[in-house]
Protein backbone atom coordinates (compact mmCIF):
# COMPACT_ATOMS: atom_id res chain seq x y z
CA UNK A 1 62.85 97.07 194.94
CA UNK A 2 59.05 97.24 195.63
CA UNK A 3 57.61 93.68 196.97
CA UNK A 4 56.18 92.31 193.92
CA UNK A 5 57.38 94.82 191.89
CA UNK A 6 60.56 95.02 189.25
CA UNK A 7 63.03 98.18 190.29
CA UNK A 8 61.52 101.45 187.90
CA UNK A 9 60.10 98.64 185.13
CA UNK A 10 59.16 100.25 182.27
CA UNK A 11 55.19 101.12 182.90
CA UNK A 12 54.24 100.10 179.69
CA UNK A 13 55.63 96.84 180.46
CA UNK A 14 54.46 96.00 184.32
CA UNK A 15 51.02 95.20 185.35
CA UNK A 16 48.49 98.25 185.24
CA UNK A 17 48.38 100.63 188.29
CA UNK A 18 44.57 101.54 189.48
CA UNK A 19 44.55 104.56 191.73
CA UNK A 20 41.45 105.45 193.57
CA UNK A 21 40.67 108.85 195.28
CA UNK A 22 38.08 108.77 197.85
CA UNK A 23 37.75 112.09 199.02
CA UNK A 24 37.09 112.61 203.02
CA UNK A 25 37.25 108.43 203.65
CA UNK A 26 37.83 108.32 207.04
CA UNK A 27 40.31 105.62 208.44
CA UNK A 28 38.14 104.64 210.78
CA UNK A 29 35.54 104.03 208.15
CA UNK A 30 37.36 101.76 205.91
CA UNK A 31 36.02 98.34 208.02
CA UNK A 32 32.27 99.52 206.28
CA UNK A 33 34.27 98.58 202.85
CA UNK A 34 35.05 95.18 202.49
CA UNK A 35 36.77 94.73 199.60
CA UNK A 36 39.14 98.22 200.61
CA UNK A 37 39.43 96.41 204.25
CA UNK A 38 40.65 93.22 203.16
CA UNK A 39 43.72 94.32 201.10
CA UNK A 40 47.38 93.19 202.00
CA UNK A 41 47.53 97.52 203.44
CA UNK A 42 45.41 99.48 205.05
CA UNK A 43 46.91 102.29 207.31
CA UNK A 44 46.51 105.68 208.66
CA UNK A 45 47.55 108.80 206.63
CA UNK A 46 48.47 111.64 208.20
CA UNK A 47 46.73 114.56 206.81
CA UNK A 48 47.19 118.47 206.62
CA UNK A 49 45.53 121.23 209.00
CA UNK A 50 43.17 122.44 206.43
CA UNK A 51 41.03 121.69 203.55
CA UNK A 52 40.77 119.48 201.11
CA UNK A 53 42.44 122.44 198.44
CA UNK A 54 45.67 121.84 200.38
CA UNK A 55 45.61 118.16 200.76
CA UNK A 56 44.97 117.98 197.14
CA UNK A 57 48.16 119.75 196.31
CA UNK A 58 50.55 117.61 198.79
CA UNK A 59 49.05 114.21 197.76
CA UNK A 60 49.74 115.32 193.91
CA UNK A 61 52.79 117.32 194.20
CA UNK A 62 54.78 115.23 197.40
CA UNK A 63 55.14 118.91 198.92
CA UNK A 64 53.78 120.16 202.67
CA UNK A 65 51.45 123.60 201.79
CA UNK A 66 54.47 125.76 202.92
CA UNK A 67 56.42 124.82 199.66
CA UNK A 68 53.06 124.51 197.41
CA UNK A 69 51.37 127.16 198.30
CA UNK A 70 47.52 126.58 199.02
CA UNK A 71 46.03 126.47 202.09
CA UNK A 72 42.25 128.07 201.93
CA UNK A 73 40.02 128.30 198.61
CA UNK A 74 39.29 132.04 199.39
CA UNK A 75 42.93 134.36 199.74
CA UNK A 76 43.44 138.22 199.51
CA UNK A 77 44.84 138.81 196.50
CA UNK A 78 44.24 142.24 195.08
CA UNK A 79 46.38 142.02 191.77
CA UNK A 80 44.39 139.36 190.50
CA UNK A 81 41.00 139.02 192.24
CA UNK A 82 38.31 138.55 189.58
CA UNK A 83 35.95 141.32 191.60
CA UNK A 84 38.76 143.65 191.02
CA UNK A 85 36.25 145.04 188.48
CA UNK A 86 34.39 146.39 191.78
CA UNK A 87 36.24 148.43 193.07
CA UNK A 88 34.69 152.06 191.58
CA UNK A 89 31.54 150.32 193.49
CA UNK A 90 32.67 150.06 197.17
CA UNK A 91 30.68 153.25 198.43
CA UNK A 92 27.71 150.36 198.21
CA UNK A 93 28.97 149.14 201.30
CA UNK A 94 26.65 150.80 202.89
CA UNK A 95 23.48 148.98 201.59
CA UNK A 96 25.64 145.69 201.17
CA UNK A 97 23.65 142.55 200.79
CA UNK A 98 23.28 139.26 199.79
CA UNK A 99 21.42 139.48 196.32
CA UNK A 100 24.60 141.83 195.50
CA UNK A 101 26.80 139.07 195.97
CA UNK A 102 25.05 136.58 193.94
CA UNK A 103 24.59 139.11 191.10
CA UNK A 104 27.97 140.68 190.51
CA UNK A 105 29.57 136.81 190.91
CA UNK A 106 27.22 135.93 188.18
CA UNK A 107 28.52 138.51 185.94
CA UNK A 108 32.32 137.86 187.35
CA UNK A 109 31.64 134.27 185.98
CA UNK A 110 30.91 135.28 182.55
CA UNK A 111 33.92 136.66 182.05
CA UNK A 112 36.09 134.81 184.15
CA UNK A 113 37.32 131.43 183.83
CA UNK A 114 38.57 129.01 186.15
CA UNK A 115 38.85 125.49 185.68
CA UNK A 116 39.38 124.57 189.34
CA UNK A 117 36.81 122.21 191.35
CA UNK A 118 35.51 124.83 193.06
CA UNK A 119 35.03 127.66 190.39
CA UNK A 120 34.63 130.85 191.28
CA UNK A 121 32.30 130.07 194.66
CA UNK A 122 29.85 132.83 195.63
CA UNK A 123 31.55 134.75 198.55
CA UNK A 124 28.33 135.02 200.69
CA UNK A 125 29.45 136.42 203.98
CA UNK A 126 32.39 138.47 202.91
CA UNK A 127 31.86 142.80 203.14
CA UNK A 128 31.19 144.21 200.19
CA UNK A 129 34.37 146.66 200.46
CA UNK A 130 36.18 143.33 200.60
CA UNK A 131 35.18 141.36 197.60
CA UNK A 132 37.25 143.21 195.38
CA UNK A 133 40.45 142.03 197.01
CA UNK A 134 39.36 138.26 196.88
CA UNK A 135 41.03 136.15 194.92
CA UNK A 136 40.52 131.88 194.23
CA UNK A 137 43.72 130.27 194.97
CA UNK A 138 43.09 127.16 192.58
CA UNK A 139 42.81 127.88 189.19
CA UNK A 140 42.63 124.74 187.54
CA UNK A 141 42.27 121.30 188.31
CA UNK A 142 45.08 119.21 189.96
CA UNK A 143 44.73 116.63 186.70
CA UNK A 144 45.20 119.69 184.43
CA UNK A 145 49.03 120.58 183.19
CA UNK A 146 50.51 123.33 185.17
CA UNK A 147 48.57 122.89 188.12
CA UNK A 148 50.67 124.74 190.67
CA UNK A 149 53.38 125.59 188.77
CA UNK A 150 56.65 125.24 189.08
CA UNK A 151 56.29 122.53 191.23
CA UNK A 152 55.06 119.24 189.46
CA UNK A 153 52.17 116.76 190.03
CA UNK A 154 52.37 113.34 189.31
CA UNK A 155 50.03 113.63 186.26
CA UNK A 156 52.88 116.58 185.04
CA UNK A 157 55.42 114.06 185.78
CA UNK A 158 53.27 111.07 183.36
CA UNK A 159 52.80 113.71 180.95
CA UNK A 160 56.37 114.77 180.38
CA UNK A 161 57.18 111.08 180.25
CA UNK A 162 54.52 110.44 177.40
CA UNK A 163 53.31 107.94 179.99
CA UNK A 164 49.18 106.98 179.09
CA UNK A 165 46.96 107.27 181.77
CA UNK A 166 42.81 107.98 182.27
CA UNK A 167 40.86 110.16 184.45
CA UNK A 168 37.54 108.62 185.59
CA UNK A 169 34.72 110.94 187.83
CA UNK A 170 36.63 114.33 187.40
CA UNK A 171 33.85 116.03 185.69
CA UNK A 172 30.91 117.73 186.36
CA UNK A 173 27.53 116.81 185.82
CA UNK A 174 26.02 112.90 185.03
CA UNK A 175 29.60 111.79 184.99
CA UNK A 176 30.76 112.67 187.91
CA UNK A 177 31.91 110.79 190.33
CA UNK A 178 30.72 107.95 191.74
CA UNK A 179 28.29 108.00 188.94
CA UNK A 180 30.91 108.52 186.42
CA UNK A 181 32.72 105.30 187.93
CA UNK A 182 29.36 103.14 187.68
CA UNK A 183 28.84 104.22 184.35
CA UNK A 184 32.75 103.24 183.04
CA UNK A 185 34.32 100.09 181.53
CA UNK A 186 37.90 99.51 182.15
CA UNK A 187 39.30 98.96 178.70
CA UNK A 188 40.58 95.49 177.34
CA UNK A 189 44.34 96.85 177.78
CA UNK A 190 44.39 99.59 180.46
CA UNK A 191 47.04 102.64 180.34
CA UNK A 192 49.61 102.16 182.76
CA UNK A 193 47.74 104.42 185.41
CA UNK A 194 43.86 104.85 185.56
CA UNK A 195 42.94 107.24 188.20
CA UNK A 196 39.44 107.47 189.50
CA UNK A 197 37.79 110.03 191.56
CA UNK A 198 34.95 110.44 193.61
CA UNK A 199 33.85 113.19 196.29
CA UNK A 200 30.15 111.58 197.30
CA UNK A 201 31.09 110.08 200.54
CA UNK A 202 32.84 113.76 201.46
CA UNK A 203 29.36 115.52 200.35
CA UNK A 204 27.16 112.72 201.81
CA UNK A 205 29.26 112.99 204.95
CA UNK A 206 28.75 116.66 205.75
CA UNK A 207 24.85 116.17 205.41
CA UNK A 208 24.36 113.12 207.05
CA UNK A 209 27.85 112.60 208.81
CA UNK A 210 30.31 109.76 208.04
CA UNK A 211 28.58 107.31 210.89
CA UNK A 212 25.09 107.70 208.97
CA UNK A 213 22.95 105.13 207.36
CA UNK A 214 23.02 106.95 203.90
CA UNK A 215 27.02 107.01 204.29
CA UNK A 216 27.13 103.39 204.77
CA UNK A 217 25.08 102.44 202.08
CA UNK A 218 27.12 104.85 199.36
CA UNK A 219 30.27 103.34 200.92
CA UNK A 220 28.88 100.09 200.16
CA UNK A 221 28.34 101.20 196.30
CA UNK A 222 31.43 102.74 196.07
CA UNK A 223 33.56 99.45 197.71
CA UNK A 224 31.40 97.29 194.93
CA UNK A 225 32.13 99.43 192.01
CA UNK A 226 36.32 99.38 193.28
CA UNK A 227 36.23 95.66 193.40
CA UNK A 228 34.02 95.35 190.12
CA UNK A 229 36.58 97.37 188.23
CA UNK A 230 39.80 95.59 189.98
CA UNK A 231 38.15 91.81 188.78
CA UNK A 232 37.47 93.71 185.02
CA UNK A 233 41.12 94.57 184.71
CA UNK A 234 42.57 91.76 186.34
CA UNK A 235 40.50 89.27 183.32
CA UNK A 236 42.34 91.39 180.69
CA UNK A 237 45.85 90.28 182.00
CA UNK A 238 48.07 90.37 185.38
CA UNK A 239 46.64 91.71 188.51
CA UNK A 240 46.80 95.64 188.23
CA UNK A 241 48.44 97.06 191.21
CA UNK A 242 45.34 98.79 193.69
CA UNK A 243 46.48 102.07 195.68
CA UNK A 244 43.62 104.09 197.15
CA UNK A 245 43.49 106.93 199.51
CA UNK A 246 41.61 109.53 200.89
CA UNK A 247 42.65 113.14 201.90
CA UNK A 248 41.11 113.43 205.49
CA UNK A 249 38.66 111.82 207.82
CA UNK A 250 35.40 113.68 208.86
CA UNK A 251 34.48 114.58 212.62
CA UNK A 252 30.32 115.29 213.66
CA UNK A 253 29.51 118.61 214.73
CA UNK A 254 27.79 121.49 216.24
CA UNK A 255 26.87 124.26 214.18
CA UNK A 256 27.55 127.44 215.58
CA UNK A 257 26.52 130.81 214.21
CA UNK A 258 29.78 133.16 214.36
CA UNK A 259 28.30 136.38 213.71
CA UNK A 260 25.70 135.73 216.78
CA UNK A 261 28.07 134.51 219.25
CA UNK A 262 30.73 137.33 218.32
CA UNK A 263 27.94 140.01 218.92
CA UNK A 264 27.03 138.01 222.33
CA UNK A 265 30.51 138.86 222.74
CA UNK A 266 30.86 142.19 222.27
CA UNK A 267 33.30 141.81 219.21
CA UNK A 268 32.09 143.59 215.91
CA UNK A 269 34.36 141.52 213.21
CA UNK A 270 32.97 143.64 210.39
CA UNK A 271 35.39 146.45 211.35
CA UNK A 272 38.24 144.35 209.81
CA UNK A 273 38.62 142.73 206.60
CA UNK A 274 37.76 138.85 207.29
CA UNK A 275 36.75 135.49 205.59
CA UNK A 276 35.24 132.89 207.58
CA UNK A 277 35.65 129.39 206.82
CA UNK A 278 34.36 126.32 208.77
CA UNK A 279 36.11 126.20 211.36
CA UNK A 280 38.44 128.88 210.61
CA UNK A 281 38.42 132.62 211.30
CA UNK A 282 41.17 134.66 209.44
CA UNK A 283 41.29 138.43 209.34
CA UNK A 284 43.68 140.70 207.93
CA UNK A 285 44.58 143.75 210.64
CA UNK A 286 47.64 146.37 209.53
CA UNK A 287 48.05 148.11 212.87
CA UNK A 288 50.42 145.87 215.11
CA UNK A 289 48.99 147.14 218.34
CA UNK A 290 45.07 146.31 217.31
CA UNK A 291 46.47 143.34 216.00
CA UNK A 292 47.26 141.89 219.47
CA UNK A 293 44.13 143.24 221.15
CA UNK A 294 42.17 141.25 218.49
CA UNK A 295 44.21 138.10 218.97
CA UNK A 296 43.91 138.58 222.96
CA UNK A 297 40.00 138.94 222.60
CA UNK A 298 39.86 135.86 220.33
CA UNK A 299 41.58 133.65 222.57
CA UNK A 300 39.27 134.77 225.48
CA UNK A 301 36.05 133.24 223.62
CA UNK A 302 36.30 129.53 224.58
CA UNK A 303 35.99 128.05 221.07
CA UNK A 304 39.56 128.23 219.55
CA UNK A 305 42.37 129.35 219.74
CA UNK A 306 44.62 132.04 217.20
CA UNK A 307 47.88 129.81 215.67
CA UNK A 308 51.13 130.41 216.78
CA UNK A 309 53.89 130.94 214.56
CA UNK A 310 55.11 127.65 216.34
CA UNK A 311 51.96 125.84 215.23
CA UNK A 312 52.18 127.56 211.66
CA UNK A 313 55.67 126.09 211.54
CA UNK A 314 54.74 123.12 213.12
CA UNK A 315 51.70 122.22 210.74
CA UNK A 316 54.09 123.65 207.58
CA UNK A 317 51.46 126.10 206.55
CA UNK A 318 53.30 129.22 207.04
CA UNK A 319 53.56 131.30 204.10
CA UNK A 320 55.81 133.96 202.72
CA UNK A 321 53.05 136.70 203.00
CA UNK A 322 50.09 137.23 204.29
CA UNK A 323 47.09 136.12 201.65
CA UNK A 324 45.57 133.64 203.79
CA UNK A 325 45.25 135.73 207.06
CA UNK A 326 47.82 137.38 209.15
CA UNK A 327 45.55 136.43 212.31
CA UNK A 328 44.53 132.72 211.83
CA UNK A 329 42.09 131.72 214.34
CA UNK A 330 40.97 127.83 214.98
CA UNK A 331 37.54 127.10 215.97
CA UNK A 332 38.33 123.37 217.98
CA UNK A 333 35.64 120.23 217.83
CA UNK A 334 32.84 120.15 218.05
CA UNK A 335 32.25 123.28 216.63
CA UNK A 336 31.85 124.21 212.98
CA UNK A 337 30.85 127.60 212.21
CA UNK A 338 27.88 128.30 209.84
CA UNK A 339 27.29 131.72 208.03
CA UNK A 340 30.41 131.52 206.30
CA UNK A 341 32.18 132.94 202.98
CA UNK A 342 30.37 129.50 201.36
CA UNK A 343 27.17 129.90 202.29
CA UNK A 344 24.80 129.22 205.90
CA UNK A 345 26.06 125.95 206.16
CA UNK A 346 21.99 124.96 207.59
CA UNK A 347 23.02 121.48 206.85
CA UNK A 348 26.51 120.69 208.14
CA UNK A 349 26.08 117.58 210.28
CA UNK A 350 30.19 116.60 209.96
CA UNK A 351 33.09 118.64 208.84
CA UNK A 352 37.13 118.18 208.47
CA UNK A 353 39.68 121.09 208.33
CA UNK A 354 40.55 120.41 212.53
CA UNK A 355 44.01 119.80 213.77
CA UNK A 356 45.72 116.34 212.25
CA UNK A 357 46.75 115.38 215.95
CA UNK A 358 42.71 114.32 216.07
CA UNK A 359 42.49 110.34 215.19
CA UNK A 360 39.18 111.48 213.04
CA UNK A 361 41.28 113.17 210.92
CA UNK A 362 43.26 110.77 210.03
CA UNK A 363 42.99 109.99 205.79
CA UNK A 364 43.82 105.99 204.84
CA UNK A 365 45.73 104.27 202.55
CA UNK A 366 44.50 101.04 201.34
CA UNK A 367 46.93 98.60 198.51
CA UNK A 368 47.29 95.04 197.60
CA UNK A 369 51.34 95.61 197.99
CA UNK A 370 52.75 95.80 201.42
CA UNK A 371 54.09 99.01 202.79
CA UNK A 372 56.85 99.88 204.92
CA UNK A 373 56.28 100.51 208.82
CA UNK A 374 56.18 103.84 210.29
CA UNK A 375 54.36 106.81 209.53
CA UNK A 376 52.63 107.81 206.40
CA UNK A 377 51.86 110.83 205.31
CA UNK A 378 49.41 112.86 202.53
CA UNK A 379 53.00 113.56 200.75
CA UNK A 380 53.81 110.06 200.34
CA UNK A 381 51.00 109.82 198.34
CA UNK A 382 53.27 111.15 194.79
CA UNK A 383 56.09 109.55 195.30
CA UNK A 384 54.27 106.19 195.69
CA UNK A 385 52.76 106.36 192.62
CA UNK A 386 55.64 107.45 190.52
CA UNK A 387 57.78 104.64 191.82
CA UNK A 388 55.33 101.96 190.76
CA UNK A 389 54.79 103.65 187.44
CA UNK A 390 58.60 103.68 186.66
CA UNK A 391 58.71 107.44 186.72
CA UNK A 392 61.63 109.48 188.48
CA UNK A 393 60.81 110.82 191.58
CA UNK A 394 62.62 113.76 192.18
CA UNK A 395 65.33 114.94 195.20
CA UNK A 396 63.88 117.15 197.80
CA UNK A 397 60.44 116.12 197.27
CA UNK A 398 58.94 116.37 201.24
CA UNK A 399 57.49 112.62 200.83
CA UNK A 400 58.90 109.47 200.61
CA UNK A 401 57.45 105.87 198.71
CA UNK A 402 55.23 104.10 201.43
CA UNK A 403 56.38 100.52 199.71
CA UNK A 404 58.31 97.56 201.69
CA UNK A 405 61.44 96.97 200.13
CA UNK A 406 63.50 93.64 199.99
């Protein structure tokens, strides 16, 4: 069994689990957080090559984004893109622009609802012609039931179990995050499994970057506000077990204007249907023989390279079609591309999304129980939690518990 902890107890009678989320914690940044730092574990994660969509889903679900599904916010998606609605309007292509964007996604959002963090975002540098093929791949929170059906998160799993739990900092506005946390009091008896989330040190991080003064100090807050919780529920009883993690680490960069340098380099990207992400480039291109002149002209450009169906294996982020890109090209540190689908990006001083092989990327795993040696990975992350809970973690889940057993 777990050290310290009874073989699959029953939840409701073993000590209280308190799971913390810190979204884009570094593990080199976990020595600025004393009370996180000077817990019985603190290790590197492995983490996914991409955003923090996909790391979401492995962390929650125990599966690599082959077998889940998301990779990017932003896919191709016809069937069900919410701009679908524009597609009598493409001849506007011509006189495409940006208050276009902003005003058809305000009327998509009247009318369509998503309950996902990111909403429906406004798809700022995307053609016109294009939009209608856009889809969101998240449609609802990760806390939320269904989440990525068929495959089950943990809070699915605690849900079919009619196991109790709380969500603290998943909301928007004054609650929200760190904020939200601040503003809480642990109950006198706490569920079996309180889970709290926060994504300021990821936000403060890309404006300031993670080695900044202002990142330091809100790490500070948010180590306080752990351990002030952690002493409340350890007065109403025994101990509660402490797991927190984070998704990635975050890297300082350059900011590099894609649509300039392509033009400096003689390649016009608006003759193919494209989205441009941080530090991603990912087109869609039917004809096989363009196809490799495109992927031979991308490689020649210095910043990047286009993935190999070796890497795509390699990383498990090859998918069964083609919605995220069927040319996927990497922009390598220290860039990070502005002008995006998101927005200019005017003040991105750090970013994530680079290859896991980088140290920076590495997320961390912090717990007052011991864990086993060897490598740890995002997917580790579900069936962690379910073993301490008591719940059953399933066969052929891609992760494995992180806990030392004797």
């Amino acid at each position: 069994h777990v050290a310290g902890w009874p073989a699959l107890m029953p939840a409701s009678a073993a000590r209280p689990v308190l799971g913390v989320f810190l979204d884009g914690l570094g593990a080199d940044a976990i020595e600025r957080m004393p009370f996180l730092a000077g817990q019985a574990t603190v290790r590197r994660m492995l983490t996914e090559l991409g955003y923090s969509i996909t790391c979401h889903a492995s962390m929650y679900t125990g599966l690599r984004p082959d077998r889940h599904g998301l990779w990017f916010v932003w896919q191709r998606k016809p069937e069900t893109s919410p701009f679908r609605w524009l597609r009598p309007f493409r001849f506007l292509d011509a006189v495409d622009n940006l208050p276009m964007h902003v005003a058809v996604t305000k009327i998509t959002r009247r009318f369509v609802r998503t309950t996902s963090w990111f909403g429906i975002p406004y798809p700022v540098h995307a053609r016109w012609r294009d939009i209608p093929d856009l889809d969101v791949a998240e449609r609802s929170l990760w806390t939320d039931p269904g989440y990525l059906a068929p495959a089950a998160t943990i809070f699915d799993t605690m849900r079919a179990a009619a196991l109790p739990f709380e969500v603290v900092g998943m909301a928007r506005g004054p609650s929200a995050g760190l904020a939200g946390w601040e503003a809480w009091r642990p109950p006198n008896q706490p569920p079996p499994f309180t889970y709290l989330f926060a994504g300021d040190i990821d936000h403060a991080s890309h404006a300031h970057g993670q080695g900044s003064a202002a990142v330091t100090e809100l790490m500070a807050r948010v180590d306080r506000t752990i351990e002030r919780h952690f002493r409340a529920m350890s007065r109403g009883g025994a101990e509660p077990v402490l797991v927190a993690w984070s998704d990635h680490g975050h890297h300082d960069v350059r900011r590099l204007n894609p649509l300039t340098f392509l033009r400096e380099h003689r390649f016009d990207i608006r003759r193919y249907p494209h989205v441009i992400d941080t530090n991603f480039i990912r087109l869609w291109i039917d004809d096989p023989d363009e196809r490799r002149n495109v992927i031979e002209r991308l490689n020649a450009l210095g910043i990047g390279h286009v993935l190999t169906d070796a890497e795509l294996d390699a990383y498990r982020v090859r998918m069964g079609d083609d919605r995220y890109g069927n040319i996927i090209f990497y922009v390598e540190l220290p860039h990070a591309l502005s002008h995006t689908i998101w927005g200019f990006g005017r003040r991105l001083a750090s970013g994530h999304g680079y290859l896991p092989d980088h140290p920076g990327s590495d997320a961390v795993l912090v717990s007052n129980l011991p864990a086993r040696n060897g490598q740890i990975d995002l997917v580790d992350v579900a069936p962690s939690l379910l073993e301490l809970l008591g719940l059953l973690v399933e066969p052929g889940l891609d992760g494995r518990s992180v806990w030392e057993r004797r």
